[in-house]
Protein backbone atom coordinates (compact mmCIF):
# COMPACT_ATOMS: atom_id res chain seq x y z
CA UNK A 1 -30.21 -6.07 -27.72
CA UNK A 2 -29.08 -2.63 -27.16
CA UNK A 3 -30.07 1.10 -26.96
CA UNK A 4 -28.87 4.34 -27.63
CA UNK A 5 -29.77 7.39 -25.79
CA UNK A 6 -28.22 10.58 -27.11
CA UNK A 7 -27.41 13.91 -24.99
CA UNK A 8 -25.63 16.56 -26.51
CA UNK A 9 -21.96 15.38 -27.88
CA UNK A 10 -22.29 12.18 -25.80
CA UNK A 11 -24.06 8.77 -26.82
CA UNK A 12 -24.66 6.15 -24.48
CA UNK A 13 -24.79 2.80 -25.74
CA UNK A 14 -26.25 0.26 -23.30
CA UNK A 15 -26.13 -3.51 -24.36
CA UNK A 16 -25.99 -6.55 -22.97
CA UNK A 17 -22.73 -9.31 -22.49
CA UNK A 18 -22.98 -12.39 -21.39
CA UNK A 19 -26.78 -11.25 -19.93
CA UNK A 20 -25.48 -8.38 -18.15
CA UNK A 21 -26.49 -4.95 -18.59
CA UNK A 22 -23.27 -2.63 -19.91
CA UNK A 23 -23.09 0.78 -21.03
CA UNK A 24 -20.68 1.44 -23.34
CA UNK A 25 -19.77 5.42 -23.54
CA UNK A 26 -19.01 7.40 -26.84
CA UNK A 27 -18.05 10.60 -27.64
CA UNK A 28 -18.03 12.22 -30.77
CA UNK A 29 -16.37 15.62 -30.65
CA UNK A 30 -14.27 15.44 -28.18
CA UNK A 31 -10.60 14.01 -28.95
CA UNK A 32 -8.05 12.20 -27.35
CA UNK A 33 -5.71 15.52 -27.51
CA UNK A 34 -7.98 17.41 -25.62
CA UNK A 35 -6.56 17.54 -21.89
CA UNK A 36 -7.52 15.16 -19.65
CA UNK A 37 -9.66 13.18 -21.89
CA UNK A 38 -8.64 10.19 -21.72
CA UNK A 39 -8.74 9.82 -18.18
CA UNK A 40 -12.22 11.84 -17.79
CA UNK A 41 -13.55 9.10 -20.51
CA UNK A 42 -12.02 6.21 -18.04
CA UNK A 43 -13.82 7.67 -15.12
CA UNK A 44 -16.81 7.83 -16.68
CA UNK A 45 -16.45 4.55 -18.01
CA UNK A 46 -16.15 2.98 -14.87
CA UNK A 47 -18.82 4.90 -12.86
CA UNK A 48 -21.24 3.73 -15.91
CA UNK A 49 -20.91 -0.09 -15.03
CA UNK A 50 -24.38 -1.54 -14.11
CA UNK A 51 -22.81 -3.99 -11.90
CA UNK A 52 -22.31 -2.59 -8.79
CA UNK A 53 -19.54 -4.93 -7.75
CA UNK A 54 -17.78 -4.01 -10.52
CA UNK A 55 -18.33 -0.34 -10.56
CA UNK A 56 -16.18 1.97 -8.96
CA UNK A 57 -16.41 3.16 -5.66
CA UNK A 58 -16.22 6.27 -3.62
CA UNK A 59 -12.78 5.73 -3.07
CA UNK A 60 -12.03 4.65 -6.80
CA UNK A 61 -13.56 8.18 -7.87
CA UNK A 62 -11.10 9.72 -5.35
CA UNK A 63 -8.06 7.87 -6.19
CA UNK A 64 -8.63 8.12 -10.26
CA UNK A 65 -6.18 9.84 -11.86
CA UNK A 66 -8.40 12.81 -13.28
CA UNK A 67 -9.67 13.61 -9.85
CA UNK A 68 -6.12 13.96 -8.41
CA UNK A 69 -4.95 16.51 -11.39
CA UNK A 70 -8.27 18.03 -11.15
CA UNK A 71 -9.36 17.45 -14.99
CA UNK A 72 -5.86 17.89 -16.29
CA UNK A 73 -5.66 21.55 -14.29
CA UNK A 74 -3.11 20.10 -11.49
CA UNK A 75 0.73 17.63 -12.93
CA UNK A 76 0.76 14.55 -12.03
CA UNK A 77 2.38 13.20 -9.14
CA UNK A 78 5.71 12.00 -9.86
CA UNK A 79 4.72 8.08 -9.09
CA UNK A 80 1.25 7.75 -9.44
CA UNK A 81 0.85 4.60 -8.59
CA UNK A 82 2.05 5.54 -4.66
CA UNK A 83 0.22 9.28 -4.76
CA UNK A 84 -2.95 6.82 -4.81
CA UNK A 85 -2.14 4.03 -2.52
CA UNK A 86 -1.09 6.45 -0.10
CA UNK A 87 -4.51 8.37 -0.67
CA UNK A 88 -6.25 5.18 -0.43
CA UNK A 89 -4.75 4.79 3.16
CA UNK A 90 -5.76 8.13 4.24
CA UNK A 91 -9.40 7.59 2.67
CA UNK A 92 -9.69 4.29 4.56
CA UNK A 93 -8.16 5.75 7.99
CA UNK A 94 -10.34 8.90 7.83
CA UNK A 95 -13.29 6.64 7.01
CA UNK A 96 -13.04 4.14 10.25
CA UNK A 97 -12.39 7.17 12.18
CA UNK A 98 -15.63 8.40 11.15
CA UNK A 99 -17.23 5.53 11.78
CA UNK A 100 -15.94 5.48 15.22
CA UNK A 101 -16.79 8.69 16.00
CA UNK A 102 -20.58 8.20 14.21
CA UNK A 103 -20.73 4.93 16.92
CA UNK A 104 -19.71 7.04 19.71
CA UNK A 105 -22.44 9.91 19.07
CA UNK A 106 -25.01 7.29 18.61
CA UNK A 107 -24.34 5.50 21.79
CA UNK A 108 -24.38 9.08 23.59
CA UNK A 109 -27.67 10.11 22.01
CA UNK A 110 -29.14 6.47 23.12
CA UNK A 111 -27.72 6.37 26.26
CA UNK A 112 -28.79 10.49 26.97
CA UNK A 113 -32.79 9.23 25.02
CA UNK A 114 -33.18 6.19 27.71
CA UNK A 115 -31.95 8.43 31.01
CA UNK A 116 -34.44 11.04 29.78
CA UNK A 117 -37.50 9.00 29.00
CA UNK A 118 -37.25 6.75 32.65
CA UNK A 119 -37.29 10.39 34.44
CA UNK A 120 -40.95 10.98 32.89
C-alpha cells in the first residue's frame, strides 16, 4: 500500500516495508549536478524516516555533511569524517553543560518558591 502526495517539484512516496511506515523522497527537476544535492536529498531522506529510532537526530542534522558546508556555500573540511566527530563532542559537551546548568536554575527557583511560600 502506498501514497503519493505531490508539492511543487517534490513527490513523497510513503509505503510500507516489512509493516513499517517509510517515505521514500523523489525529486524530479532537480539533478545530481546541482550543488549540494546529493547531500541535501540524504538529509532529507533521513529526517523523513517514520521510525523515530531510526531517524536522525538533532545532532545527526548538525553533524550532516550539508549543514557543515552550508548547502554546498562553505568546502569541505579536509577529513570529514573527524570535522564531525569532533563536532559531535562539542554538541554532546555543550549539551550536558546545559543540562547542568538547566538543573542548577531549577533547584534555585525551587529552593527560592519553598523559602517564599513558608514566610506567608
Amino acid at each position: 500500500m502506498s501514497s503519493l502526495v505531490r508539492t511543487g517539484i517534490v513527490r513523497l512516496l510513503v509505503c510500507t516495508i516489512h509493516e513499517a511506515p517509510v517515505a521514500v523522497l523523489m525529486t524530479s527537476s532537480l539533478t545530481s549536478s546541482d550543488p549540494g544535492v546529493t547531500e541535501a536529498k540524504d538529509l532529507i531522506r533521513h529526517l523523513l524516516i517514520v521510525d523515530k529510532g531510526m531517524r536522525y537526530k538533532a545532532t545527526d542534522v548538525l553533524c550532516h555533511p550539508w549543514i557543515i558546508t552550508q548547502g554546498g556555500s562553505k568546502d569541505s573540511p579536509s577529513d570529514m569524517a573527524t570535522h564531525q566527530a569532533q563536532l559531535r563532542e562539542e554538541l554532546k559537551n555543550k549539551a550536558k553543560d546545559n543540562l547542568m546548568e538547566w538543573k542548577a536554575n531549577r533547584a534555585y527557583i525551587f529552593a527560592n518558591h519553598d523559602s517564599k511560600a513558608s514566610q506567608i
